[in-house]
Each structure stands twice: as structure tokens, then as C-alpha cells.
C-alpha atoms as a PDB file:
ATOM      1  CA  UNK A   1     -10.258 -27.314 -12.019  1.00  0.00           C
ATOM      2  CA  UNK A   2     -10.217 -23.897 -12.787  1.00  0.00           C
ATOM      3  CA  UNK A   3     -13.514 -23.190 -12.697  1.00  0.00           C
ATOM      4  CA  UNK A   4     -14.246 -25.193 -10.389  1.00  0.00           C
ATOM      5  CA  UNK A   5     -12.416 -23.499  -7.696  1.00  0.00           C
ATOM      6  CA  UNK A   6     -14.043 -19.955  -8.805  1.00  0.00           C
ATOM      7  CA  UNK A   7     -17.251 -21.786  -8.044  1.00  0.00           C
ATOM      8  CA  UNK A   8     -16.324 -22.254  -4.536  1.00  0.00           C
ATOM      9  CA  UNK A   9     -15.378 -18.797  -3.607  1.00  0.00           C
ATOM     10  CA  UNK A  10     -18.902 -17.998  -2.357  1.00  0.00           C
ATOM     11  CA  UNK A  11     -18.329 -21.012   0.201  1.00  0.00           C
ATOM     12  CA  UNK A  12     -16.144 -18.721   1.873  1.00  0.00           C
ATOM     13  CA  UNK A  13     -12.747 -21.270   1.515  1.00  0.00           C
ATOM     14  CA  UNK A  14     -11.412 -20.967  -1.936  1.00  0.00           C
ATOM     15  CA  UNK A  15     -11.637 -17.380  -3.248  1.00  0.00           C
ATOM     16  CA  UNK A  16      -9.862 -17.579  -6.314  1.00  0.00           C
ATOM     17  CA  UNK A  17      -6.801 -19.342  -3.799  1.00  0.00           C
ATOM     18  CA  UNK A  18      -6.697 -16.291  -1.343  1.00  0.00           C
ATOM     19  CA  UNK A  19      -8.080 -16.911   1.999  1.00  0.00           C
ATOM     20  CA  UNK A  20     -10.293 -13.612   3.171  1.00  0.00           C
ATOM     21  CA  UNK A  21      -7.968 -12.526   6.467  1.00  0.00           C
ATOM     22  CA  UNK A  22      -5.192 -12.388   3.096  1.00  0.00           C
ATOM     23  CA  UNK A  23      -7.564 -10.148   1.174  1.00  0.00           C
ATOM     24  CA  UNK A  24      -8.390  -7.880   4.130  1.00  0.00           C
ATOM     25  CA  UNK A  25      -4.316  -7.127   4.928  1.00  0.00           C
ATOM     26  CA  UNK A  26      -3.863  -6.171   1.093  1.00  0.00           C
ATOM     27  CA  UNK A  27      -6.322  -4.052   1.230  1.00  0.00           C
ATOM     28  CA  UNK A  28      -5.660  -2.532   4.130  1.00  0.00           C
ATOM     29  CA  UNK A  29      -1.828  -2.733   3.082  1.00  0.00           C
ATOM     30  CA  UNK A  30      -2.737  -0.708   0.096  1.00  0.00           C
ATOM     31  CA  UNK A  31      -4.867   1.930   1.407  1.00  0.00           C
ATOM     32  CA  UNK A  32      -1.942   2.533   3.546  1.00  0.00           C
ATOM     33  CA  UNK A  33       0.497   2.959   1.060  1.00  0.00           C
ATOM     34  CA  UNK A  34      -1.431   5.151  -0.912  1.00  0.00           C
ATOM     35  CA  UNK A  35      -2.097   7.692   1.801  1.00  0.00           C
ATOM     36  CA  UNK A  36       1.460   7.436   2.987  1.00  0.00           C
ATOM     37  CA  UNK A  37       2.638   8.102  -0.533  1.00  0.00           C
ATOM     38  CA  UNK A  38      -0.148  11.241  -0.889  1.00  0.00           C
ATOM     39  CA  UNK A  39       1.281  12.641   2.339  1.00  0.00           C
ATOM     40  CA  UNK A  40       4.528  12.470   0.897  1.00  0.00           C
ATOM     41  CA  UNK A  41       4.204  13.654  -2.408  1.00  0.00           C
ATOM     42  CA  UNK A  42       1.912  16.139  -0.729  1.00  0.00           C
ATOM     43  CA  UNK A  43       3.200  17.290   2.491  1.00  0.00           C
ATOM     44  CA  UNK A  44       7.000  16.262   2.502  1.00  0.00           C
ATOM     45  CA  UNK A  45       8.407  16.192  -0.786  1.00  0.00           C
ATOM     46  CA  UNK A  46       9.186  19.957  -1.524  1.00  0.00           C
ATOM     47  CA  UNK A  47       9.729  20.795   2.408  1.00  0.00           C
ATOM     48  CA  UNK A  48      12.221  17.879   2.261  1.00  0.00           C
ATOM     49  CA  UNK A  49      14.269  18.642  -0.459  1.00  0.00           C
ATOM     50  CA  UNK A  50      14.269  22.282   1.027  1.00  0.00           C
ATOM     51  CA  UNK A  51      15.122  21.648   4.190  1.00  0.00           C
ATOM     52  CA  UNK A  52      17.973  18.987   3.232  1.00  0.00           C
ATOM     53  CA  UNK A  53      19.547  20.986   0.464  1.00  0.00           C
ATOM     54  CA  UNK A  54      19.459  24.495   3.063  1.00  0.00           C
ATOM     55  CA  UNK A  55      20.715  22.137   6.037  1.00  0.00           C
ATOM     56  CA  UNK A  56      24.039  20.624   3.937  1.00  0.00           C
ATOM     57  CA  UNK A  57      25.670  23.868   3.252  1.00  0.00           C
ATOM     58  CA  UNK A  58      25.304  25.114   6.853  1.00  0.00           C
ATOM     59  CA  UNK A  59      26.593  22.030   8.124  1.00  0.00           C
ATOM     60  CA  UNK A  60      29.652  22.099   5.754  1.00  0.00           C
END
């Protein structure tokens, strides 16, 4: 059965049980993610923590 359904992914149904329009959102999903999370890491992560930790003795 197994096998049988790996066989049929070039068909363009069955590949490996996840339709094409499903593989195109994860990938696009995760290329997303992992430029959102470089941008973070990259761009906001030390600014943040500055910013928040200079803000909360102002505002107090």
C-alpha cells in the first residue's frame, strides 16, 4: 500500500498523502518564518531589549 501510493506521486494526486497547493503553503509558510525569525534575531532583538528595559524605568 505503501509503496504503492509513493508510486503515484508523479500522477500528480497522491504525493506521499499531501496534495501540492499543501506543499506550496509549507513552503511558503516556512520561508516566512525563517526570514521573520532572521529579522528578529537580527534587527530587533538587541534594540528591543534596549529600548524596553530604558523605557520601564522612565515610565516608573
Amino acid at each position: 500500500m505503501i509503496p504503492s501510493g509513493i508510486s503515484r506521486g508523479p500522477s500528480g494526486r497522491n504525493t506521499g498523502g499531501f496534495p501540492l497547493p499543501l506543499m506550496i503553503a509549507a513552503g511558503v509558510g516556512a520561508v516566512l518564518l525563517i526570514v521573520f525569525g532572521w529579522v528578529v534575531l537580527t534587527m530587533g532583538s538587541a534594540p528591543a531589549t534596549e529600548t524596553v528595559t530604558a523605557d520601564v524605568p522612565v515610565k516608573l
